[in-house]
C-alpha atoms as a PDB file:
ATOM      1  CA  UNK A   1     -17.915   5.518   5.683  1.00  0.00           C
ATOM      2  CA  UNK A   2     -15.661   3.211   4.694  1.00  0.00           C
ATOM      3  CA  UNK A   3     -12.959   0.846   6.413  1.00  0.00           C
ATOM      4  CA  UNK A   4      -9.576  -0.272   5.385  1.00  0.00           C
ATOM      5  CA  UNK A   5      -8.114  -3.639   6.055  1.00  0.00           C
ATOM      6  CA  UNK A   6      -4.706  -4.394   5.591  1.00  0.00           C
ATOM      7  CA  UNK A   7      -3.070  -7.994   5.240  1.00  0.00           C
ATOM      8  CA  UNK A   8       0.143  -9.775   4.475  1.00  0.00           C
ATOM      9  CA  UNK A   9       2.844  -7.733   6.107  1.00  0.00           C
ATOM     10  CA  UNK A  10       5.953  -9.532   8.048  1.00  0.00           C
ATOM     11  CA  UNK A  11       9.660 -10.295   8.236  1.00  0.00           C
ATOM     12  CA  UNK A  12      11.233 -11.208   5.313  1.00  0.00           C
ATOM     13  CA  UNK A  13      15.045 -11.052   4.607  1.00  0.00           C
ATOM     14  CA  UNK A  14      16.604  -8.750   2.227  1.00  0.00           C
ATOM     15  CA  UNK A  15      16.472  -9.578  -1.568  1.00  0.00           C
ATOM     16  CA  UNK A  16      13.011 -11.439  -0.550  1.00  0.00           C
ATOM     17  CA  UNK A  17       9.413 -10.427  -1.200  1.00  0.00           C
ATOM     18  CA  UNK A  18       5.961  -9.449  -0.020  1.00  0.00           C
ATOM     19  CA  UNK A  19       2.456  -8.986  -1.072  1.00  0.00           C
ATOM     20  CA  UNK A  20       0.390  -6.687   0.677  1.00  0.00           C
ATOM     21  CA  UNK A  21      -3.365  -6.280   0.500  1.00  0.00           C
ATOM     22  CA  UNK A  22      -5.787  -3.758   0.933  1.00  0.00           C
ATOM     23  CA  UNK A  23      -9.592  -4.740   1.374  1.00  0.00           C
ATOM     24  CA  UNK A  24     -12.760  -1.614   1.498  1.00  0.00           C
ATOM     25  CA  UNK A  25     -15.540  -2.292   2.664  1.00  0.00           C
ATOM     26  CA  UNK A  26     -18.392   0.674   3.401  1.00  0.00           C
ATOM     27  CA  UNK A  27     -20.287   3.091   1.818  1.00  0.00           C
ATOM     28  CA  UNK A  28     -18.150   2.904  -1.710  1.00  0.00           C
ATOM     29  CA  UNK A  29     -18.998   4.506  -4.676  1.00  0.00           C
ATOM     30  CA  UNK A  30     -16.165   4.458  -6.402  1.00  0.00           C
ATOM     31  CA  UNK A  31     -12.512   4.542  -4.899  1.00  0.00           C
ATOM     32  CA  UNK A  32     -10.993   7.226  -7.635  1.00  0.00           C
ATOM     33  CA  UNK A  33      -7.438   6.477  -6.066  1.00  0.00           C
ATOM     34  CA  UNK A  34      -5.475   3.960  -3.509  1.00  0.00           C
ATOM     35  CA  UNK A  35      -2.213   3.979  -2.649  1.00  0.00           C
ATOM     36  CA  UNK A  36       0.066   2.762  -0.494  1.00  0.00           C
ATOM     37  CA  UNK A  37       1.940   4.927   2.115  1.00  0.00           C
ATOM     38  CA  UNK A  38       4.928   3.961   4.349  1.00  0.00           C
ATOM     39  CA  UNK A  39       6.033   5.634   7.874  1.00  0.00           C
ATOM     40  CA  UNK A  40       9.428   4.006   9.169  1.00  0.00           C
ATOM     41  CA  UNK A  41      10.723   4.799  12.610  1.00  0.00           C
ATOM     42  CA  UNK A  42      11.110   8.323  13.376  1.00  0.00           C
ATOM     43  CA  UNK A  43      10.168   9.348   9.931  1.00  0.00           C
ATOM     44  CA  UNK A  44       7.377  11.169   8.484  1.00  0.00           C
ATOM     45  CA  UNK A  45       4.407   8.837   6.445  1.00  0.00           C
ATOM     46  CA  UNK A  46       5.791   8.663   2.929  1.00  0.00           C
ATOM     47  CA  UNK A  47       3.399   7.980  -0.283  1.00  0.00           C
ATOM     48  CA  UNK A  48       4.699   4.606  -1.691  1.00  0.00           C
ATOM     49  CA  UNK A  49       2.518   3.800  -4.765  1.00  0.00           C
ATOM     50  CA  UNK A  50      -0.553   4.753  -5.846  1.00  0.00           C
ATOM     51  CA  UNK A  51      -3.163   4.039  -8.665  1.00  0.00           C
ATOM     52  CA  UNK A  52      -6.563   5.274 -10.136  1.00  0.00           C
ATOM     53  CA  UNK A  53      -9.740   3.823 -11.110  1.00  0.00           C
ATOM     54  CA  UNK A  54      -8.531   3.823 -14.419  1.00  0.00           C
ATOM     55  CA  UNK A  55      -4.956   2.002 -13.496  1.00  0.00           C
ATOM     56  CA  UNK A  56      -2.519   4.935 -13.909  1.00  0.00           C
ATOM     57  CA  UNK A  57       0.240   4.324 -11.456  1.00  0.00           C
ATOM     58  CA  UNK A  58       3.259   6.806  -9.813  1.00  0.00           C
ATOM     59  CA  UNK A  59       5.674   5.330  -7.771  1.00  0.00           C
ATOM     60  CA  UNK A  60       8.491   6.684  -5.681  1.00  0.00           C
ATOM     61  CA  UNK A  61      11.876   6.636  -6.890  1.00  0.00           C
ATOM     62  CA  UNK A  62      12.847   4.055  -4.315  1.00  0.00           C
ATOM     63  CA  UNK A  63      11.074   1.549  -4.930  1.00  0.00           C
ATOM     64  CA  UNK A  64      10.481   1.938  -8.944  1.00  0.00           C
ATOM     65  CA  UNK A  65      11.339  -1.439 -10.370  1.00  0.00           C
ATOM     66  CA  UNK A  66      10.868  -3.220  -7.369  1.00  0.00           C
ATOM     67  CA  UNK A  67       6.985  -2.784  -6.526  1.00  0.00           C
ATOM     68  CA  UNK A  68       3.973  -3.168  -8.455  1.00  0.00           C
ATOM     69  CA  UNK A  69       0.290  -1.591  -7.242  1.00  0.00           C
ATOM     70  CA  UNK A  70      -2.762  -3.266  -8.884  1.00  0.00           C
ATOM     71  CA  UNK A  71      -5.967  -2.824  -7.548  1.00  0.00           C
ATOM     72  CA  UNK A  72      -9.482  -4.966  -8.210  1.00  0.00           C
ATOM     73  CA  UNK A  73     -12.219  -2.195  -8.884  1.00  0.00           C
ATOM     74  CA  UNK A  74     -15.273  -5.008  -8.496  1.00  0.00           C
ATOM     75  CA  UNK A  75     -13.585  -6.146  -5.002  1.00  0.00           C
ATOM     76  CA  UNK A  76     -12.611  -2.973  -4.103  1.00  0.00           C
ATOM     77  CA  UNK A  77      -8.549  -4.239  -3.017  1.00  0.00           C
ATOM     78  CA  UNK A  78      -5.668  -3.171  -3.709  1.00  0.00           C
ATOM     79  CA  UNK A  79      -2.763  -4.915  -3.397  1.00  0.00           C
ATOM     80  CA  UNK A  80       1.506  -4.092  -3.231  1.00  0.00           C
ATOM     81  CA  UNK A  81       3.384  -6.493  -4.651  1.00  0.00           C
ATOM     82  CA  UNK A  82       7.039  -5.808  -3.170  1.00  0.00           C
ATOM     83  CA  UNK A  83       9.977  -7.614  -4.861  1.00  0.00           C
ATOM     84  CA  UNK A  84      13.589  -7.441  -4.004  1.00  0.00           C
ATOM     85  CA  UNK A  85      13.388  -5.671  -0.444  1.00  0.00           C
ATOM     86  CA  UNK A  86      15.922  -3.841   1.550  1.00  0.00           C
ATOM     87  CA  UNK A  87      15.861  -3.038   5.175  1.00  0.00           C
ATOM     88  CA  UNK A  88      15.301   0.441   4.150  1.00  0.00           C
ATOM     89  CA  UNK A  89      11.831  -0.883   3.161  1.00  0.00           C
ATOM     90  CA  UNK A  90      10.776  -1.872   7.109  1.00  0.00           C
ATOM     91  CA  UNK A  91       8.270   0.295   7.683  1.00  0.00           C
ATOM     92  CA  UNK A  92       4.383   0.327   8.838  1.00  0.00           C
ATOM     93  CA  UNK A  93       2.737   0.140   5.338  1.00  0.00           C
ATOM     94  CA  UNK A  94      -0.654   2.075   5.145  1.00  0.00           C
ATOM     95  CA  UNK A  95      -3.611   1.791   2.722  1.00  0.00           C
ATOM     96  CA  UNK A  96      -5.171   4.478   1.711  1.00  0.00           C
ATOM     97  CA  UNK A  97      -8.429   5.366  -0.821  1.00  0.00           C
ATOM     98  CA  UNK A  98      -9.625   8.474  -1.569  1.00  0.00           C
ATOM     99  CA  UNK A  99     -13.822   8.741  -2.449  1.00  0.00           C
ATOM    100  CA  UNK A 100     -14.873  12.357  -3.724  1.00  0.00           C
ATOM    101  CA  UNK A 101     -13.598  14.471  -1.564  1.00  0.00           C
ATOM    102  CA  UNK A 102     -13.000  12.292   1.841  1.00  0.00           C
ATOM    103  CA  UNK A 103      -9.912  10.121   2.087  1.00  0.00           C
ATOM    104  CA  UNK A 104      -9.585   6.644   4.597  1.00  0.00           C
ATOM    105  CA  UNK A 105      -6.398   5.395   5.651  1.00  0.00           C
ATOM    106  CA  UNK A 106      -6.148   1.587   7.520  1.00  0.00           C
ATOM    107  CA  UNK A 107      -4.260   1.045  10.453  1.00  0.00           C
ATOM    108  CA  UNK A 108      -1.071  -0.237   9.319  1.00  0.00           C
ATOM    109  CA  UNK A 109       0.865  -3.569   8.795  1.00  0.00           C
ATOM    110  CA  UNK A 110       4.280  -3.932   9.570  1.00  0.00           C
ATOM    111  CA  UNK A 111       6.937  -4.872   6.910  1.00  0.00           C
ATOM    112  CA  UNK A 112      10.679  -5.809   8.265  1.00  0.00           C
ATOM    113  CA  UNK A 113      13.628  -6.446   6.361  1.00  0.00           C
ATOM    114  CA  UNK A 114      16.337  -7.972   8.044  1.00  0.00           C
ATOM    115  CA  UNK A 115      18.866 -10.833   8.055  1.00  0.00           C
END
């Protein structure tokens, strides 16, 4: 099994920035991908970044340029570093790893944008 920790979320006005991390801890082999994934307020989870063991990265269109997903495969973290926000980016930020067929999410930490 393993567990997902999230840290660093908050309020933070628009045009600041944010660095989430992402700490497993468990039964890891090896984490083949983590991402981050977003849910805002009566919307469906959304996938926000993600990145594999090797470092490849996809990001959503709305937030390409903006945030950058690096992860530490000898910690096991990953971590979102989110520049320029908007308060279209408040939203309960997930992390998520995926481990040969299973997949772990955390619980959440909340980002808000706002003046």
């Amino acid at each position: 099994q393993v567990q997902l920790v999230e840290s660093g979320g908050g309020l933070v006005q628009p045009g600041g920035s944010l660095r989430l991390s992402c700490a497993a801890a468990g039964s890891i082999y090896s984490l083949n991908v983590m991402a981050w994934y977003r849910q805002a307020p009566g919307k469906g989870r959304e996938l926000v970044a993600r990145i594999t063991y090797g470092g490849s990265t996809n990001y959503a269109d709305s937030v390409k340029g903006r945030f950058t997903i690096s992860r530490d495969n000898a910690k096991n973290t990953v971590a979102l570093q989110m520049n320029s926000l908007k308060p279209e980016d408040t939203a309960n930020y997930y992390c998520y790893a995926e481990n040969v067929g299973s997949e772990y999410w955390g619980k959440g930490t909340l980002v808000s944008v706002s003046s």
